[in-house]
N, C-alpha and C. Protein backbone atom coordinates (compact mmCIF):
# COMPACT_ATOMS: atom_id res chain seq x y z
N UNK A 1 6.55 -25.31 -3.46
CA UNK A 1 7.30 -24.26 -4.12
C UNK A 1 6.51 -23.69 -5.30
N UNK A 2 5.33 -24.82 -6.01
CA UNK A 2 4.89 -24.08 -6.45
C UNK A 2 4.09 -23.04 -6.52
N UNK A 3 3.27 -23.43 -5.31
CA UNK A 3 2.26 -22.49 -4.77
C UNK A 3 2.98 -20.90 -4.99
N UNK A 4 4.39 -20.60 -3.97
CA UNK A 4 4.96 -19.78 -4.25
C UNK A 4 5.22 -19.21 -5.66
N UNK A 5 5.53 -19.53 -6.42
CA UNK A 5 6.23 -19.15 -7.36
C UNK A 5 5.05 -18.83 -8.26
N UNK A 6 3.89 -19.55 -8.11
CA UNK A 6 2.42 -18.46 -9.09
C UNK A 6 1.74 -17.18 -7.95
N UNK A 7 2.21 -17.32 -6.68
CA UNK A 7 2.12 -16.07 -5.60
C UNK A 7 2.78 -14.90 -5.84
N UNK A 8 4.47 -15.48 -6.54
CA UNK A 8 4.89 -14.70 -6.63
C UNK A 8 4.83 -13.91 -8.03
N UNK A 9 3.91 -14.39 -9.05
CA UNK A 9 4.24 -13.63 -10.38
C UNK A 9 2.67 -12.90 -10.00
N UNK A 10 1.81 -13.28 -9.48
CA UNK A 10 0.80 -12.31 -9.08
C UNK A 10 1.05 -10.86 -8.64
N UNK A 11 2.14 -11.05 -7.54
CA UNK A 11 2.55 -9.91 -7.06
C UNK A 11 3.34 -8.90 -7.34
N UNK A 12 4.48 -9.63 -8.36
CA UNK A 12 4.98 -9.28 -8.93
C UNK A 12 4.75 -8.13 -9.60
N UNK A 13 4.19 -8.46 -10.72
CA UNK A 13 3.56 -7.69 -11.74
C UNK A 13 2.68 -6.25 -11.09
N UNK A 14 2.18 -6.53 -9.79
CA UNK A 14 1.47 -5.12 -9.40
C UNK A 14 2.34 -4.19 -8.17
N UNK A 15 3.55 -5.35 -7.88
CA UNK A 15 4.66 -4.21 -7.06
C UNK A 15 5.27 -3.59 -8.11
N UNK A 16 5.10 -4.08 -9.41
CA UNK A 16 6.38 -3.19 -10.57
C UNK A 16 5.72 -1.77 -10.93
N UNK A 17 4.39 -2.03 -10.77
CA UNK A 17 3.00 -0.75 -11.23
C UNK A 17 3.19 0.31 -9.82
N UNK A 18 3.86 0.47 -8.65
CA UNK A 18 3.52 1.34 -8.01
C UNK A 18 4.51 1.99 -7.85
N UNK A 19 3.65 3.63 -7.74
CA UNK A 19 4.50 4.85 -7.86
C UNK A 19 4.68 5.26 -6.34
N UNK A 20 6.61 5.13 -6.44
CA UNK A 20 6.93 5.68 -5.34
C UNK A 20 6.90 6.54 -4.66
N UNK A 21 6.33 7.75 -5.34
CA UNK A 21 6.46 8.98 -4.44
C UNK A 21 4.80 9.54 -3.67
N UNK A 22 3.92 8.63 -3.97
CA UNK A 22 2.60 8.71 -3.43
C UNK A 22 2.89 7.74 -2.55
N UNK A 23 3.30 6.71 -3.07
CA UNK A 23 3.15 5.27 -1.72
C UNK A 23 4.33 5.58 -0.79
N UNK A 24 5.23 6.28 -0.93
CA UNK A 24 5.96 6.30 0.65
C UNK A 24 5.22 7.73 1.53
N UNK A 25 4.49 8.51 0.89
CA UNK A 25 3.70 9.31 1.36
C UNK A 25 2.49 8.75 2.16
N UNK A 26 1.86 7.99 1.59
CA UNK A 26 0.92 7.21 2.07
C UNK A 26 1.05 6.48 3.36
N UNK A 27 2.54 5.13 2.69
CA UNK A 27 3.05 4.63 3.86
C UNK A 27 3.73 5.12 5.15
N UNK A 28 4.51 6.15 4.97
CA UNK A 28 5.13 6.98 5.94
C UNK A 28 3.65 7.45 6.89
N UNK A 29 2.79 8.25 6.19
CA UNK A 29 1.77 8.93 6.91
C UNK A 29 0.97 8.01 7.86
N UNK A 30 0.74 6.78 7.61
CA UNK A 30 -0.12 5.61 7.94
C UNK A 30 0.47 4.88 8.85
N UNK A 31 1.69 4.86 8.37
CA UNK A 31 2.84 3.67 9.09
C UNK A 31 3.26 4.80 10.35
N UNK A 32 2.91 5.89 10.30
CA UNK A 32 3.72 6.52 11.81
C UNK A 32 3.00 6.59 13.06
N UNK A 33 0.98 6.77 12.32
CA UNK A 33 0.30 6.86 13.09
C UNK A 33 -0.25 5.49 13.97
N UNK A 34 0.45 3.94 13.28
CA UNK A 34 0.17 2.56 14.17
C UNK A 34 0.19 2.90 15.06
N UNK A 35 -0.55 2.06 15.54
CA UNK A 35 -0.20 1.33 17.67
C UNK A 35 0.49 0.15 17.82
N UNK A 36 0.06 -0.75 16.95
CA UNK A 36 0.51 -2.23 16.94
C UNK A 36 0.47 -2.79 15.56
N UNK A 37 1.22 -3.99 15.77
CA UNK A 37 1.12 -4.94 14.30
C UNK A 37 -0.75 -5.14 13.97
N UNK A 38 -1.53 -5.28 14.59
CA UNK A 38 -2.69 -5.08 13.42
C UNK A 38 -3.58 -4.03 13.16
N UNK A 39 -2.85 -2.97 14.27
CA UNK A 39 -3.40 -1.87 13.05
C UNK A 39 -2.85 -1.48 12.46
N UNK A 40 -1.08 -1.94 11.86
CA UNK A 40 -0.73 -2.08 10.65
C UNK A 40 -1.57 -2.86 9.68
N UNK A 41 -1.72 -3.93 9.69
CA UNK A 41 -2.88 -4.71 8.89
C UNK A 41 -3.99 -3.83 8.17
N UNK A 42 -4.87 -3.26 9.41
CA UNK A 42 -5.81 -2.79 8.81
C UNK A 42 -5.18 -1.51 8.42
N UNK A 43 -4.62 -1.05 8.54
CA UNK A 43 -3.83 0.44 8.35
C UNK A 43 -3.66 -0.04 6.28
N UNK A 44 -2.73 -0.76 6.51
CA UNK A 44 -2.28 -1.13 5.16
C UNK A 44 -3.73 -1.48 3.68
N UNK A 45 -4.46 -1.69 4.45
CA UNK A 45 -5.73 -1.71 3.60
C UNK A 45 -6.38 -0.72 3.45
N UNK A 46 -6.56 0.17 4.00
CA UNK A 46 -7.11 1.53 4.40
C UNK A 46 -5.80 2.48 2.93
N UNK A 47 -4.53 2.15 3.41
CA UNK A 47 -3.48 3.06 2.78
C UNK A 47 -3.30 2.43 1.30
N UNK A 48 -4.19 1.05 0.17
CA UNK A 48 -4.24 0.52 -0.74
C UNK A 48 -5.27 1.61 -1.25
N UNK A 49 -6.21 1.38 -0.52
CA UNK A 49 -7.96 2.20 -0.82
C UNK A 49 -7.25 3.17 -1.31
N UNK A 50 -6.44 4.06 -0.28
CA UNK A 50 -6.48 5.69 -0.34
C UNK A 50 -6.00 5.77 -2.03
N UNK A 51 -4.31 4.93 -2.20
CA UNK A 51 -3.61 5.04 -3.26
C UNK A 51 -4.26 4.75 -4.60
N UNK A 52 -5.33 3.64 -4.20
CA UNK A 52 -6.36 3.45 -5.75
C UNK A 52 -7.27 4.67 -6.17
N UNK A 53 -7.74 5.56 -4.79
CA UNK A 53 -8.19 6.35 -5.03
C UNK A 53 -7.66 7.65 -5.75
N UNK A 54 -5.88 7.90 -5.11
CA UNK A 54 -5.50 9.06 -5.47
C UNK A 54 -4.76 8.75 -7.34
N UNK A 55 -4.66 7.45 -6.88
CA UNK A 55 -4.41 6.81 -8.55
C UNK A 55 -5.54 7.45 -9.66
N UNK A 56 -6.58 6.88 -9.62
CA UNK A 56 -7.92 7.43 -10.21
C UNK A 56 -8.15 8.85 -10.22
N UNK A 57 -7.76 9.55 -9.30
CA UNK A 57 -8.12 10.81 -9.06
C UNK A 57 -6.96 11.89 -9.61
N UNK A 58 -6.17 11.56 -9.43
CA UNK A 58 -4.85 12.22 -10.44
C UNK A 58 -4.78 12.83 -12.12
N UNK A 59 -5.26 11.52 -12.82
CA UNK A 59 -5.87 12.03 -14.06
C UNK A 59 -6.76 13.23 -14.30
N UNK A 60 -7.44 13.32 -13.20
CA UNK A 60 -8.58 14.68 -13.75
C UNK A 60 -7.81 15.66 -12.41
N UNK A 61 -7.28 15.70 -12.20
CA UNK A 61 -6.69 16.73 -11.30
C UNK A 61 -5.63 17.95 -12.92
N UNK A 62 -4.77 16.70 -12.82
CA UNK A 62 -3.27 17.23 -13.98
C UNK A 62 -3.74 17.46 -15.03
N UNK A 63 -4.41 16.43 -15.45
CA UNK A 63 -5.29 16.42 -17.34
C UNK A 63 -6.31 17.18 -17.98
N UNK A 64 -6.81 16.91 -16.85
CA UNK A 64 -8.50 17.58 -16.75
C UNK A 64 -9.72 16.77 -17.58
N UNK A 65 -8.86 15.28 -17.41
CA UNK A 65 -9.89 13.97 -18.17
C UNK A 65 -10.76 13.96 -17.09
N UNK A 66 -12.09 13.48 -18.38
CA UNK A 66 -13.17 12.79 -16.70
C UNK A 66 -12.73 11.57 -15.86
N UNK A 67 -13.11 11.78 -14.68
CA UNK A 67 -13.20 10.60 -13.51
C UNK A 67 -13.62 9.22 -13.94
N UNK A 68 -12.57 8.75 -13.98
CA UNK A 68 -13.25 7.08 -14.08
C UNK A 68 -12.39 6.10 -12.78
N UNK A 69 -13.66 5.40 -12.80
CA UNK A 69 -13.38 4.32 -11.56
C UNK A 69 -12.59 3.40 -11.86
N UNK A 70 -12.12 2.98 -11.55
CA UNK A 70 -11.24 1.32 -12.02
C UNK A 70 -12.04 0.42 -11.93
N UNK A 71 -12.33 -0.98 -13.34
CA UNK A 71 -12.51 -1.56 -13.02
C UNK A 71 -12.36 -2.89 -12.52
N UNK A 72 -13.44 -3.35 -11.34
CA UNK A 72 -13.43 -4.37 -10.58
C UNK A 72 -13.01 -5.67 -11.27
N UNK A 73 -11.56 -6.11 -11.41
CA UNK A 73 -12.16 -7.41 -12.18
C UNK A 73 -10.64 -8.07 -11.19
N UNK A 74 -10.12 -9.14 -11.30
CA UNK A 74 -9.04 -9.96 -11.29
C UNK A 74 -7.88 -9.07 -11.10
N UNK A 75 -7.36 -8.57 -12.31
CA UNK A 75 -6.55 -7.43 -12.61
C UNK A 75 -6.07 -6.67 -11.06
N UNK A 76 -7.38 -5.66 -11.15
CA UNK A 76 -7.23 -4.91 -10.01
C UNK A 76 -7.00 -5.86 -7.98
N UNK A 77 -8.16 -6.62 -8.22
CA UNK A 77 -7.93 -7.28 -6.94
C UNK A 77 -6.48 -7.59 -6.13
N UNK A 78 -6.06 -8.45 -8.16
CA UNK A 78 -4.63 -8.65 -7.37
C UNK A 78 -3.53 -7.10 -7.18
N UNK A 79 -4.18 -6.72 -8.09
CA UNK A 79 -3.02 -5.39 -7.78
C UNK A 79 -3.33 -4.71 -6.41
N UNK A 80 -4.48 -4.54 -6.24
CA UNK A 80 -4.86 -4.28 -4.31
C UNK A 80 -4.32 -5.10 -3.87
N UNK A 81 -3.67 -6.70 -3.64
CA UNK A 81 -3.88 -7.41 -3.08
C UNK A 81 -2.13 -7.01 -3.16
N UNK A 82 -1.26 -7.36 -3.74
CA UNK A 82 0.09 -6.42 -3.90
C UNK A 82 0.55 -5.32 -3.41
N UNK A 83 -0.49 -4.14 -3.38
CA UNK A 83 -0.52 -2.62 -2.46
C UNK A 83 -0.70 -3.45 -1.16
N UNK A 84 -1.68 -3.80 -0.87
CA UNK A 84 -1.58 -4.12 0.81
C UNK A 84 -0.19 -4.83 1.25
N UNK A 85 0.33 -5.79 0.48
CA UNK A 85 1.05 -6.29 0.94
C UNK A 85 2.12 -5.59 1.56
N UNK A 86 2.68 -4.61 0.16
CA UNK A 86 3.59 -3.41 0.35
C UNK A 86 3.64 -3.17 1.09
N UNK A 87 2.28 -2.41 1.45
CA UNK A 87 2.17 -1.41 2.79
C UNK A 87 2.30 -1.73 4.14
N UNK A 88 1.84 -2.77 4.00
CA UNK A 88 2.26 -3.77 4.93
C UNK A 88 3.83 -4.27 5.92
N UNK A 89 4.14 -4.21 4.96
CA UNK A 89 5.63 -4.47 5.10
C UNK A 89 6.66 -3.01 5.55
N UNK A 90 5.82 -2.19 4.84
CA UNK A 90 6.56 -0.91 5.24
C UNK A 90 5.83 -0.02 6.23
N UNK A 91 4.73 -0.49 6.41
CA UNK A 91 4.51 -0.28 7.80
C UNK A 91 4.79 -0.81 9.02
N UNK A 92 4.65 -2.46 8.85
CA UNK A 92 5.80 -2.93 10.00
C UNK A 92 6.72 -2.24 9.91
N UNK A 93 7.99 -2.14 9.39
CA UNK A 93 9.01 -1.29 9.64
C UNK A 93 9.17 -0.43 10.30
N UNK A 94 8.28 0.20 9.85
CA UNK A 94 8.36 2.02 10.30
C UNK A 94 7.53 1.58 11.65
N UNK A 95 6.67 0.86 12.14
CA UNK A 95 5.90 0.60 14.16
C UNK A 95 6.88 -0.10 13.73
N UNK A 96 8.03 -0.63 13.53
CA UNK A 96 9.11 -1.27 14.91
C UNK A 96 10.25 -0.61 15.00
N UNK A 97 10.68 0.53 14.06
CA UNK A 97 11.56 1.45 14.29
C UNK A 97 11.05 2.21 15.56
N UNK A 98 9.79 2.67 14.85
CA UNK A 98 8.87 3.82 16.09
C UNK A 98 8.90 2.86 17.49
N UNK A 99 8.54 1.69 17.44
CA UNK A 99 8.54 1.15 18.97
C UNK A 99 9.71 0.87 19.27
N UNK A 100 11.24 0.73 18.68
CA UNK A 100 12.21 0.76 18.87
C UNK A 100 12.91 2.12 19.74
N UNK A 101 12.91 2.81 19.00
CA UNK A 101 13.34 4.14 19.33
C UNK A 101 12.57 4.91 20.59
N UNK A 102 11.20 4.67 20.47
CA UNK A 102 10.78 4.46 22.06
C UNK A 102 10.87 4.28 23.07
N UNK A 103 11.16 2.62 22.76
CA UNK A 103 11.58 2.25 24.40
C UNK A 103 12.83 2.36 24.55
N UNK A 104 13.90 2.80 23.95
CA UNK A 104 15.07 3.13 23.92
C UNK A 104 15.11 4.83 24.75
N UNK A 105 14.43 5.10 24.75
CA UNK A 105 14.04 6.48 24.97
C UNK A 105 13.44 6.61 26.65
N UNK A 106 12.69 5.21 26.70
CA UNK A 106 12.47 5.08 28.17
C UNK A 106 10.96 5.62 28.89
């Protein structure tokens, strides 16, 4: 249980940091185009990348600050490591609604 419970304040802390209205954009867009549960997987890593990117890239879009990269340290890993999970999860969803409604369909 403990293992869990320092898993869970890792994750914690970087599901509270994400903005909903990019990540269901992301996830919706990513999560519709699956085939199966692992190219949700890799889907969901691909749809972390994009969001760190459009994260970073936002500031000099609206602001007109310079571009800075995030840096690589602990911090960020786990907060990627939190986005994937997300996405993850809400991409299963959305391939088993989609394969639901499918074969329901015939």
């Amino acid at each position: 249980m403990d293992d869990f419970h320092a898993f869970w304040l890792i994750i914690r802390s970087g599901i509270y940091h994400i903005h909903p209205i990019p990540f269901a954009v992301i996830a919706i867009g990513l999560g519709w185009m699956t085939r199966s549960y692992v190219s949700a997987f890799f889907g969901s890593i691909l749809a972390s990348a994009v969001y760190v990117a459009f994260e970073a890239f936002i500031p000099t879009v609206t602001d007109g600050k310079p571009f800075a990269m995030p840096h690589f340290n602990h911090a960020f890993w786990y907060n990627f490591m939190s986005l994937s999970i997300a996405f993850l999860v809400v991409m299963i969803a959305i391939h088993a609604v989609k394969s639901t409604v499918m074969a329901m369909r015939g």
